[in-house]
C-alpha atoms as a PDB file:
ATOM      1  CA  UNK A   1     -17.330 176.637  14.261  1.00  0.00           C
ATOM      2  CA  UNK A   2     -14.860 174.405  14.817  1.00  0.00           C
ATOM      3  CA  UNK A   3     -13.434 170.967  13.586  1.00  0.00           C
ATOM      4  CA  UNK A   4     -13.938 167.625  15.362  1.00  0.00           C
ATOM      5  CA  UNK A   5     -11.140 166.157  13.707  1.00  0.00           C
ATOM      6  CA  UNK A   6      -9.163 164.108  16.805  1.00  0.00           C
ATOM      7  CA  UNK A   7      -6.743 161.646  15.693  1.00  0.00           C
ATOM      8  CA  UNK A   8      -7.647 157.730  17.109  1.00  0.00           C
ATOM      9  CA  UNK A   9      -4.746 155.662  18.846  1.00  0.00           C
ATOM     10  CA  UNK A  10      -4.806 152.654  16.677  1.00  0.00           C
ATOM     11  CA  UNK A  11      -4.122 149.480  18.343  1.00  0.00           C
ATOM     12  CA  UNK A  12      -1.922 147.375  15.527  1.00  0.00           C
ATOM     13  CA  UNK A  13      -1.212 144.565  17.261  1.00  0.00           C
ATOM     14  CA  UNK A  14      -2.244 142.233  20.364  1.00  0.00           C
ATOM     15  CA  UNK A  15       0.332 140.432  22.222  1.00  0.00           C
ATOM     16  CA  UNK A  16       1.410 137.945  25.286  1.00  0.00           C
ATOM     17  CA  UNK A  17       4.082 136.381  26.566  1.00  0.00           C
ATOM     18  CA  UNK A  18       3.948 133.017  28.443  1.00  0.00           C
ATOM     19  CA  UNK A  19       6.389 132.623  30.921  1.00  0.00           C
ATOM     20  CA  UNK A  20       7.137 129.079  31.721  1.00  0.00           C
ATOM     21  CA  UNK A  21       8.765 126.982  34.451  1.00  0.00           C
ATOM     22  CA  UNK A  22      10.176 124.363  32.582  1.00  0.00           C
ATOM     23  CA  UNK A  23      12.673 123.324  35.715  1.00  0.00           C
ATOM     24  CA  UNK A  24       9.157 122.015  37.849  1.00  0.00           C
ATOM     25  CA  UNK A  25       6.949 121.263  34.704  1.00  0.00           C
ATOM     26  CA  UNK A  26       9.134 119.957  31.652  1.00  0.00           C
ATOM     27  CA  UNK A  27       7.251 116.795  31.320  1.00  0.00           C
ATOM     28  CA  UNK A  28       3.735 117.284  31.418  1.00  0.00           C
ATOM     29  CA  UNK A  29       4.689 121.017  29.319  1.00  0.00           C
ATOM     30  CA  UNK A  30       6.379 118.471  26.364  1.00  0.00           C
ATOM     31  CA  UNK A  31       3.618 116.269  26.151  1.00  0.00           C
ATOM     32  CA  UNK A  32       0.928 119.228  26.077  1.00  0.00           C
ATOM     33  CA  UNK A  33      -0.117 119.711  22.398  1.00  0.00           C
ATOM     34  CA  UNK A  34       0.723 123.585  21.817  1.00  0.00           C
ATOM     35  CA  UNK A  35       1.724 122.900  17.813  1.00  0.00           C
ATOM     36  CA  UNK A  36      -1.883 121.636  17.242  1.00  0.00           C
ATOM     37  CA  UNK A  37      -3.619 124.533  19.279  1.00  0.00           C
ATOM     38  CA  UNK A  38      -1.521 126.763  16.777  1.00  0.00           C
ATOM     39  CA  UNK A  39      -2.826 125.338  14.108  1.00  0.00           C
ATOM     40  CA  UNK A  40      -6.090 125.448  15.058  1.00  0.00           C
ATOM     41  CA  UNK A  41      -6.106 129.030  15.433  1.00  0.00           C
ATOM     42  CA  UNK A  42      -4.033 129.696  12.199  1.00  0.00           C
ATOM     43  CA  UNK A  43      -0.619 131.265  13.772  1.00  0.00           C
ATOM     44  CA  UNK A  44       2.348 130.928  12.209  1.00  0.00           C
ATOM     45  CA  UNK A  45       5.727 130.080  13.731  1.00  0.00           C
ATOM     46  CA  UNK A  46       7.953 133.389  13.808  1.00  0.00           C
ATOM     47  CA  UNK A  47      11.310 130.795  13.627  1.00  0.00           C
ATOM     48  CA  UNK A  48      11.504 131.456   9.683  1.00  0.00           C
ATOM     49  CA  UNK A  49       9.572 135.072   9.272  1.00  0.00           C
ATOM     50  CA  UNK A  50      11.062 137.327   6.314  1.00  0.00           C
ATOM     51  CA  UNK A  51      10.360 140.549   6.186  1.00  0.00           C
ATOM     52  CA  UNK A  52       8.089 141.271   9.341  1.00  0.00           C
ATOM     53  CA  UNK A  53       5.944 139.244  11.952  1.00  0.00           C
ATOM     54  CA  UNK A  54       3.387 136.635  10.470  1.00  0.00           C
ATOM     55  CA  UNK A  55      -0.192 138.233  10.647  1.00  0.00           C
ATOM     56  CA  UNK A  56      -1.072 135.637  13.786  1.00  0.00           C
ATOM     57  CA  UNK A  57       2.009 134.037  15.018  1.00  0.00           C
ATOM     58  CA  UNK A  58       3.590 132.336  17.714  1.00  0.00           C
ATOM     59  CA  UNK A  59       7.255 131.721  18.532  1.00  0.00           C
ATOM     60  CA  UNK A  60       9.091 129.479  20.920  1.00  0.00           C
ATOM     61  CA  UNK A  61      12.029 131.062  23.116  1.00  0.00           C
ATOM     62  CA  UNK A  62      14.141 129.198  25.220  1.00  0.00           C
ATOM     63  CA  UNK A  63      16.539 130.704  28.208  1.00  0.00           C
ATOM     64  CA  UNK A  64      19.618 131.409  27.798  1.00  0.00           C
ATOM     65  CA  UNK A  65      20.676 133.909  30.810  1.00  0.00           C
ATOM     66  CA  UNK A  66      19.092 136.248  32.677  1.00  0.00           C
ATOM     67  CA  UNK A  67      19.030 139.780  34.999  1.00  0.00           C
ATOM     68  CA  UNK A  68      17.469 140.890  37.851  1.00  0.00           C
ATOM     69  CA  UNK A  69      15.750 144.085  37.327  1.00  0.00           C
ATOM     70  CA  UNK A  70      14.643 146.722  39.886  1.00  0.00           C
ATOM     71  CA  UNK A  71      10.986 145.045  40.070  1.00  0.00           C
ATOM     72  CA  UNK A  72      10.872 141.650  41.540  1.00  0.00           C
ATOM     73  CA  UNK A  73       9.311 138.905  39.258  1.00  0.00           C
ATOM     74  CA  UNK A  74      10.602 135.512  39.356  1.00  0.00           C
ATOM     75  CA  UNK A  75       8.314 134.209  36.894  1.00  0.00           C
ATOM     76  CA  UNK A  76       9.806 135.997  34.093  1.00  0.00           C
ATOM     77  CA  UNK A  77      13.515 135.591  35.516  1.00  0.00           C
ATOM     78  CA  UNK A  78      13.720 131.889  36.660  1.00  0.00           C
ATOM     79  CA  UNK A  79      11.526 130.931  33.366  1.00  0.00           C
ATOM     80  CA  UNK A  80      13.086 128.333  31.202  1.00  0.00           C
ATOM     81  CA  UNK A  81      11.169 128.991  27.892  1.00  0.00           C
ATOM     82  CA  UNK A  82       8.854 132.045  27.142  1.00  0.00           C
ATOM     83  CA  UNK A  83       5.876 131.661  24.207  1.00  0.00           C
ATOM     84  CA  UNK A  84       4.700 134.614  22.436  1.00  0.00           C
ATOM     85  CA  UNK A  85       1.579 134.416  20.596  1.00  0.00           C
ATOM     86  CA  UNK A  86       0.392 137.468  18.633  1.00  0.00           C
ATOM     87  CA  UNK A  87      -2.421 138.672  16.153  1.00  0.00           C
ATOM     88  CA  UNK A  88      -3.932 141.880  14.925  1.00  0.00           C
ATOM     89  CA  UNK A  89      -6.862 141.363  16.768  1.00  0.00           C
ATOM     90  CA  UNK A  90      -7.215 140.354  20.633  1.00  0.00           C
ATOM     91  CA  UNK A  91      -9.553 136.805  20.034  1.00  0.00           C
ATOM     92  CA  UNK A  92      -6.385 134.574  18.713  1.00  0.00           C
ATOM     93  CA  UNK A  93      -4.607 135.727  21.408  1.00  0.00           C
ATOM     94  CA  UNK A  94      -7.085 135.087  24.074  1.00  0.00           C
ATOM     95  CA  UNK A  95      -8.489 131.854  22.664  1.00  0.00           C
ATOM     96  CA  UNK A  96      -4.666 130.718  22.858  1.00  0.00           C
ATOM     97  CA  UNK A  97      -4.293 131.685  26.539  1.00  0.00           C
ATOM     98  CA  UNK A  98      -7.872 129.996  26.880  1.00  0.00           C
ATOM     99  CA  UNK A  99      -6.258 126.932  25.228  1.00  0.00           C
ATOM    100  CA  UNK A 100      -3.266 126.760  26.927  1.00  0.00           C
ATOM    101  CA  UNK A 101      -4.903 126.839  30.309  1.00  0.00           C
ATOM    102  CA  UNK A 102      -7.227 123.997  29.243  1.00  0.00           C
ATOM    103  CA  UNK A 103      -4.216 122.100  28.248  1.00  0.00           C
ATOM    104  CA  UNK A 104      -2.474 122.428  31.398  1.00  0.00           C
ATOM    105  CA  UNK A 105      -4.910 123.178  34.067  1.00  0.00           C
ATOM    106  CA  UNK A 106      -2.172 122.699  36.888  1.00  0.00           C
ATOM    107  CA  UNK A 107       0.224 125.176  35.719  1.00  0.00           C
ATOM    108  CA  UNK A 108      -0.076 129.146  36.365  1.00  0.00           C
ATOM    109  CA  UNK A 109       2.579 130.733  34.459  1.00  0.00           C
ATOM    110  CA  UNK A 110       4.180 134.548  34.383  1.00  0.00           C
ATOM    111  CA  UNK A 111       2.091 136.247  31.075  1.00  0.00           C
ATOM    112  CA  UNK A 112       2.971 139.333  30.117  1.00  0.00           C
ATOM    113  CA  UNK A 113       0.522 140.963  27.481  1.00  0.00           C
ATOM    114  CA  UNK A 114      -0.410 144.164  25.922  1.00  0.00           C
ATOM    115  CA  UNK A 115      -0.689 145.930  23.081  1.00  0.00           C
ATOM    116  CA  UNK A 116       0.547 147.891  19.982  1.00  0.00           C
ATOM    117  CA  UNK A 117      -0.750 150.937  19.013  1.00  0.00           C
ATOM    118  CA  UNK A 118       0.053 153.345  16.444  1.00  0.00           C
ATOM    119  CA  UNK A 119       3.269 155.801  17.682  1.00  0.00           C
ATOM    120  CA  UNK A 120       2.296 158.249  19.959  1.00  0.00           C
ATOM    121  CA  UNK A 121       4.652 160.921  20.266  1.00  0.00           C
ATOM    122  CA  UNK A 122       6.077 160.479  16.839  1.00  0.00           C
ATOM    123  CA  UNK A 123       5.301 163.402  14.734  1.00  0.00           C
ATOM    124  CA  UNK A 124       6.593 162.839  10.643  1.00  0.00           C
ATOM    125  CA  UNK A 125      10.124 163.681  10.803  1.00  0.00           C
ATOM    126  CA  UNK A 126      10.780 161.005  13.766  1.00  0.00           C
ATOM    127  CA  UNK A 127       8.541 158.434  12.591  1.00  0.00           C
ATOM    128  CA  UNK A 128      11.426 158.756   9.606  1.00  0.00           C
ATOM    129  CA  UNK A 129      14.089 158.735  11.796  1.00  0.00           C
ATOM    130  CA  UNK A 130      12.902 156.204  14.447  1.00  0.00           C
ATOM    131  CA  UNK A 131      11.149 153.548  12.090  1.00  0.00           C
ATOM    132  CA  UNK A 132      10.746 154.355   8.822  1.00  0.00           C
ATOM    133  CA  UNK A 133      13.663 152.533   7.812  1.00  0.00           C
ATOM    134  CA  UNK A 134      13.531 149.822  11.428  1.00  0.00           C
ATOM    135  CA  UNK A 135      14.501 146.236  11.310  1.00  0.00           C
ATOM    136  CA  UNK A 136      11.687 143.833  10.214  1.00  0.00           C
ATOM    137  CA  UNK A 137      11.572 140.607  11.557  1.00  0.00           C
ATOM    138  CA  UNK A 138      13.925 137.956   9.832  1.00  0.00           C
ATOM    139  CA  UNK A 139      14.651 133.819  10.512  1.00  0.00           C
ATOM    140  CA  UNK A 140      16.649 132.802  13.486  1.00  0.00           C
ATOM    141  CA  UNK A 141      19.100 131.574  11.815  1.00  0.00           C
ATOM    142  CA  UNK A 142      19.488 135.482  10.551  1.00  0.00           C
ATOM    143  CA  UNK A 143      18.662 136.972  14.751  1.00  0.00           C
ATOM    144  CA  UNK A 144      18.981 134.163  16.760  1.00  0.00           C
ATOM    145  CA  UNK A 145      18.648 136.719  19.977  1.00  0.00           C
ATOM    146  CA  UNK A 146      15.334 137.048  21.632  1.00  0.00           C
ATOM    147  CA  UNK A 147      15.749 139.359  24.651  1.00  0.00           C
ATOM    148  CA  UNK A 148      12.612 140.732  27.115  1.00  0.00           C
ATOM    149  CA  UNK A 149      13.186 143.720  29.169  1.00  0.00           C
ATOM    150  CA  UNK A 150       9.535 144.774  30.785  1.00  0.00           C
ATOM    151  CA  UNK A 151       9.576 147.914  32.603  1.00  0.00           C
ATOM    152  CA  UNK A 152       6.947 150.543  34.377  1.00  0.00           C
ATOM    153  CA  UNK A 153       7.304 154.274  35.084  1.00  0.00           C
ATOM    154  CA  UNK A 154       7.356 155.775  38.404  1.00  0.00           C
ATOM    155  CA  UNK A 155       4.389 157.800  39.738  1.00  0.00           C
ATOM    156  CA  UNK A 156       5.858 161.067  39.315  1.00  0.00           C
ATOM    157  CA  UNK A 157       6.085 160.293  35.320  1.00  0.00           C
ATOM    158  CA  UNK A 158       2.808 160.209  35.195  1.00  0.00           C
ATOM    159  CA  UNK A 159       2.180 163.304  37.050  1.00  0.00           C
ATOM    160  CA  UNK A 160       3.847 165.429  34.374  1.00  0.00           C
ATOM    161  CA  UNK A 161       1.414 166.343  31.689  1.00  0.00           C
ATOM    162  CA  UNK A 162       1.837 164.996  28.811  1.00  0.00           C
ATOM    163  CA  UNK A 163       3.964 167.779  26.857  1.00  0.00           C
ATOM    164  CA  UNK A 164       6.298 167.739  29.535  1.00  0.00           C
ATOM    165  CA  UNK A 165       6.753 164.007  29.430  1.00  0.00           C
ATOM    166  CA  UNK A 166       6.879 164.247  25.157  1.00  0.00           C
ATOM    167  CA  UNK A 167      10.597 166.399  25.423  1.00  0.00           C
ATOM    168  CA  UNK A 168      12.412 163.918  27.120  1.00  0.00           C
ATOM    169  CA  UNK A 169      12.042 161.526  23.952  1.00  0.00           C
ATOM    170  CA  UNK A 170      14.027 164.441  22.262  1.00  0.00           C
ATOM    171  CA  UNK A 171      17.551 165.724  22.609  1.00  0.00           C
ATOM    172  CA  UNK A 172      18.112 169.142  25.163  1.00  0.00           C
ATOM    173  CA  UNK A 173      19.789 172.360  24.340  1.00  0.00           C
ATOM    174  CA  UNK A 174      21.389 175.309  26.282  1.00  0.00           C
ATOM    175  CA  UNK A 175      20.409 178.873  24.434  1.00  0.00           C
ATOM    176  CA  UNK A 176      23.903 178.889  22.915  1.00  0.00           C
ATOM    177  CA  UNK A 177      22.953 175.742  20.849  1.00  0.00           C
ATOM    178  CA  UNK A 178      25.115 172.913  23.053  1.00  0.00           C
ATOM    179  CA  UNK A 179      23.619 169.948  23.890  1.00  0.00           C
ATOM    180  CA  UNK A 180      22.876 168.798  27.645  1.00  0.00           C
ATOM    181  CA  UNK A 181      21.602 165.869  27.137  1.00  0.00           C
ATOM    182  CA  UNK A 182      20.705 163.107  24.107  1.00  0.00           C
ATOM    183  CA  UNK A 183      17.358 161.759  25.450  1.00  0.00           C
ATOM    184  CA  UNK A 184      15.924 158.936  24.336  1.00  0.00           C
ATOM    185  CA  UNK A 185      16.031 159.275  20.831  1.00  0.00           C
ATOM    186  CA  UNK A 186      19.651 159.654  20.266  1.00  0.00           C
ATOM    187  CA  UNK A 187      20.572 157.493  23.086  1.00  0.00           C
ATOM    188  CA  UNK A 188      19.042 154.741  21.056  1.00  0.00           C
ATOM    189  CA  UNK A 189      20.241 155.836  17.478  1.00  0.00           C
ATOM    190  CA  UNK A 190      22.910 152.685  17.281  1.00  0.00           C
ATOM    191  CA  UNK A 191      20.390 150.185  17.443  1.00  0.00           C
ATOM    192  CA  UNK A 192      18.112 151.361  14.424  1.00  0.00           C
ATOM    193  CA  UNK A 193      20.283 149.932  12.308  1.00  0.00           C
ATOM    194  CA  UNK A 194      20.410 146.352  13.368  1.00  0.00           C
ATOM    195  CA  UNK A 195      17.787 145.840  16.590  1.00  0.00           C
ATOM    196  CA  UNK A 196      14.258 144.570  15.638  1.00  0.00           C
ATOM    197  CA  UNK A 197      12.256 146.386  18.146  1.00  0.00           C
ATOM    198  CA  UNK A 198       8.870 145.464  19.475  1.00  0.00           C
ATOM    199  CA  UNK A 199       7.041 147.285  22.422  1.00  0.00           C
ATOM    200  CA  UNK A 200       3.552 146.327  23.751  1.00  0.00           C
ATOM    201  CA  UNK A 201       1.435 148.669  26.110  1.00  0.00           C
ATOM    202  CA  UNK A 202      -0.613 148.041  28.619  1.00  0.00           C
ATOM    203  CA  UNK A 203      -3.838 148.705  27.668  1.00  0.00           C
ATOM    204  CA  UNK A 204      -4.250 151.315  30.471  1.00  0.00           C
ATOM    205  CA  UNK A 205      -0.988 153.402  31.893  1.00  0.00           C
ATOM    206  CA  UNK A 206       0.291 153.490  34.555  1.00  0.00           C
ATOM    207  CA  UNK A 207      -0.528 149.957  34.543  1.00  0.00           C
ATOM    208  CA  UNK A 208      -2.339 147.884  37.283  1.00  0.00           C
ATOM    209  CA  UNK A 209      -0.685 146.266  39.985  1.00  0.00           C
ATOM    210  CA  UNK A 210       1.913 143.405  38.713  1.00  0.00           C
ATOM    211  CA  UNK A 211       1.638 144.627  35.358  1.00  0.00           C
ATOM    212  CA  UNK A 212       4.235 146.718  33.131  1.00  0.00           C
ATOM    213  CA  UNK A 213       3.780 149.660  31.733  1.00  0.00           C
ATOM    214  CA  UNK A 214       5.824 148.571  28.972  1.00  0.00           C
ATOM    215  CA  UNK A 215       7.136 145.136  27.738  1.00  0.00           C
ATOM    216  CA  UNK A 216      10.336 145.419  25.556  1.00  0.00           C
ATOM    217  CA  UNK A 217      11.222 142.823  23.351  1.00  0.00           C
ATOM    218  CA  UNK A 218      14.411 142.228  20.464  1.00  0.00           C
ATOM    219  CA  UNK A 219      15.834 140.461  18.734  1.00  0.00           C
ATOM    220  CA  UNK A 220      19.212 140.594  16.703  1.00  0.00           C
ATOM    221  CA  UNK A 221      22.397 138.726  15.599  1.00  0.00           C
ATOM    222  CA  UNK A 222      25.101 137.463  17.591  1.00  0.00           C
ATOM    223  CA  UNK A 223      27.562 139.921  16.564  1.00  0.00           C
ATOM    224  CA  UNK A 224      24.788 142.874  17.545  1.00  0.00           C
ATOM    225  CA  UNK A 225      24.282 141.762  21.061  1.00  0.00           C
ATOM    226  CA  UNK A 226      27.028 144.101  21.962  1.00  0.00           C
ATOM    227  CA  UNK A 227      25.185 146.919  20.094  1.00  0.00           C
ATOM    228  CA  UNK A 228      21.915 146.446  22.515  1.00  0.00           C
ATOM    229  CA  UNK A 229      24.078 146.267  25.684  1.00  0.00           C
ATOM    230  CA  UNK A 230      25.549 149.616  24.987  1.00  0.00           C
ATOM    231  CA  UNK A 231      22.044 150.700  23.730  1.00  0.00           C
ATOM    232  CA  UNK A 232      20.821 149.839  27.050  1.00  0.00           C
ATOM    233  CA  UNK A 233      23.939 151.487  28.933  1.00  0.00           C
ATOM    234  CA  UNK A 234      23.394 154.527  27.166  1.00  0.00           C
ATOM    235  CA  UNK A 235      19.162 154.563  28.070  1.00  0.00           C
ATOM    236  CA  UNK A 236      20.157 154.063  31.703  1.00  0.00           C
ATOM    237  CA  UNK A 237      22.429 156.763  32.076  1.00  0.00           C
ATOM    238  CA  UNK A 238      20.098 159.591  33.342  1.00  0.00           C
ATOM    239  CA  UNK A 239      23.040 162.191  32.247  1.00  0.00           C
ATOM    240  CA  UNK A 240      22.654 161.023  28.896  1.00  0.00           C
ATOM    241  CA  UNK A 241      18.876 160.351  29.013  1.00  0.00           C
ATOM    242  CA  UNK A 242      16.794 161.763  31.739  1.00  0.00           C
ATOM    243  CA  UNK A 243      13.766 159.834  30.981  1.00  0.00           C
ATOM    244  CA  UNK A 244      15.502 156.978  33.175  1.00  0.00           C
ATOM    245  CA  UNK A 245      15.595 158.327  36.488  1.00  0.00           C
ATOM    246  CA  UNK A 246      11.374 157.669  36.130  1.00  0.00           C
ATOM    247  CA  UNK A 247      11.857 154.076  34.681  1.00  0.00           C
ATOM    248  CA  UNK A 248      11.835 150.712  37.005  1.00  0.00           C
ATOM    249  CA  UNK A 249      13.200 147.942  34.972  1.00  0.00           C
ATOM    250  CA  UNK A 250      12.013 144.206  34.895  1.00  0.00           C
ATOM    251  CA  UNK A 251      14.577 141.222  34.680  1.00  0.00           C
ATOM    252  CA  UNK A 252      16.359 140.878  31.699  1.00  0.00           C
ATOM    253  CA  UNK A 253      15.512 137.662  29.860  1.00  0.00           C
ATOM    254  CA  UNK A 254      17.333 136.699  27.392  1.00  0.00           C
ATOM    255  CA  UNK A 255      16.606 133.581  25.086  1.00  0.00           C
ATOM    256  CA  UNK A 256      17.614 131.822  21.814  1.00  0.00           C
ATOM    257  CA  UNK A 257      14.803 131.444  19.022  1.00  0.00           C
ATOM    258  CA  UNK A 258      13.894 127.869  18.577  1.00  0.00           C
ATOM    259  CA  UNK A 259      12.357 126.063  15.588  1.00  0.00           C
ATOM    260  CA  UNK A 260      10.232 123.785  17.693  1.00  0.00           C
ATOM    261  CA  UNK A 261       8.136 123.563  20.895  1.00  0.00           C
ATOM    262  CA  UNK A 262       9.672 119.944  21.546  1.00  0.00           C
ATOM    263  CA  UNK A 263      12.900 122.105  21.753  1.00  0.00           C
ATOM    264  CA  UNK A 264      12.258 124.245  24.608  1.00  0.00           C
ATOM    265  CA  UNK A 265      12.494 121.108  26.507  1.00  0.00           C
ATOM    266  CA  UNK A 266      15.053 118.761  25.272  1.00  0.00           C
ATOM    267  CA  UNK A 267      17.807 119.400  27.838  1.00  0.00           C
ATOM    268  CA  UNK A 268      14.983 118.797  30.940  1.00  0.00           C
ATOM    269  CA  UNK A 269      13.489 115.823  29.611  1.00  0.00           C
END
């Protein structure tokens, strides 16, 4: 006989982000009430969060600068303010999109949404390494930085079974011990230390048409911006990690953390 013992994917988290035009749509967007639908549905404003992300939250980002990416998608990279609502369980989430919708039936903005689940290809040792000791969420006044960097894998990544595609997450050796390449694991090492990291899936991968794969989010200090530029650099350069030459990047959006929804609209109105 045999066991029957096969390990769920837990999803830990639900999560969108509502891209928003605020250059077309600043006034009737300021007078919509988004505080009171938050409060209705009990999620907490990320702005002051210690120690990890509020059970059901929401937090308001406003542009700073962004990048084009490989993929195309002006609603992410011309938005002036992104919203990111979040709960452990999908109905928040959806009865805020629901919400928001009823609240401003002319507007269709960019939302980006997925989920969390449990790590995949992490077995104990790089759980430890990776996130055992990751940066929790803590106020803006701490990581003002909120950056968004969606991205998809190319068809062939998905082709490769799924052992294949596990060993580029790790570092490569020649037979005499010397390293060819970091992968993405030690490419990334710098920003353990001081990069809150949040990924959410989609729900099915590859993901359907004008959908990610994956949607990056992070948030740090001013003085560790530098730190997730070179993180980036170093994830990009396919001699360093090979993993890249499947990856097609989104824009790069990146935004300031803001205490307020009025304040993702002060400068339009």
């Amino acid at each position: 006989m045999r066991a029957d013992d096969v390990l769920p994917v837990q999803i830990l988290r639900h999560g969108a982000y509502i891209c928003l035009d605020t250059s077309a749509h600043a006034e009737a967007l300021a007078s919509a009430d988004v505080p009171g639908l938050a409060g209705r549905l009990g999620l907490a404003n990320e702005f002051g969060s210690m120690g990890g992300n509020p059970p059901a939250a929401i937090a308001y980002l406003k542009h700073a600068r962004s990048v084009p990416g490989q993929i195309t998608d002006l609603g992410l990279l011309t938005a002036g303010a992104v919203v990111h609502v979040a709960a452990a369980t999908p109905e928040p989430v959806a009865d805020f999109l629901a919400g928001f919708a009823s609240l401003l039936p002319g507007l269709s903005p960019r939302i980006l949404a997925g989920v969390m689940p449990m790590p995949v290809y992490s077995s104990a040792q790089m759980f430890n390494y990776a996130y055992a000791h990751r940066v929790l969420q803590q106020p803006a006044a701490v990581m003002p930085n909120a950056l968004l960097i969606p991205m998809s894998k190319a068809r062939q990544w998905w082709e490769k079974d799924w052992l294949e595609r596990h060993t580029y997450f790790l570092p490569r050796y020649d037979d005499d011990g010397r390293m060819r390449s970091q992968g993405h694991a030690l490419a990334g090492e710098p920003g353990i230390a001081c990069l809150l990291r949040r990924t959410y899936k989609s729900q099915e991968l590859p993901a359907g048409a004008g959908d990610y794969d994956f949607v990056n989010y992070f948030e740090c200090s001013d003085a560790d911006v530098s730190v997730l530029e070179s993180v980036c650099a170093a994830l990009r350069d396919v001699s360093r990690n090979p993993e890249w030459k499947y990856v097609r990047e989104g824009p790069t959006w990146h935004g300031r953390r803001t205490g307020t929804w009025q304040e993702l609209f002060a400068a339009q109105r």
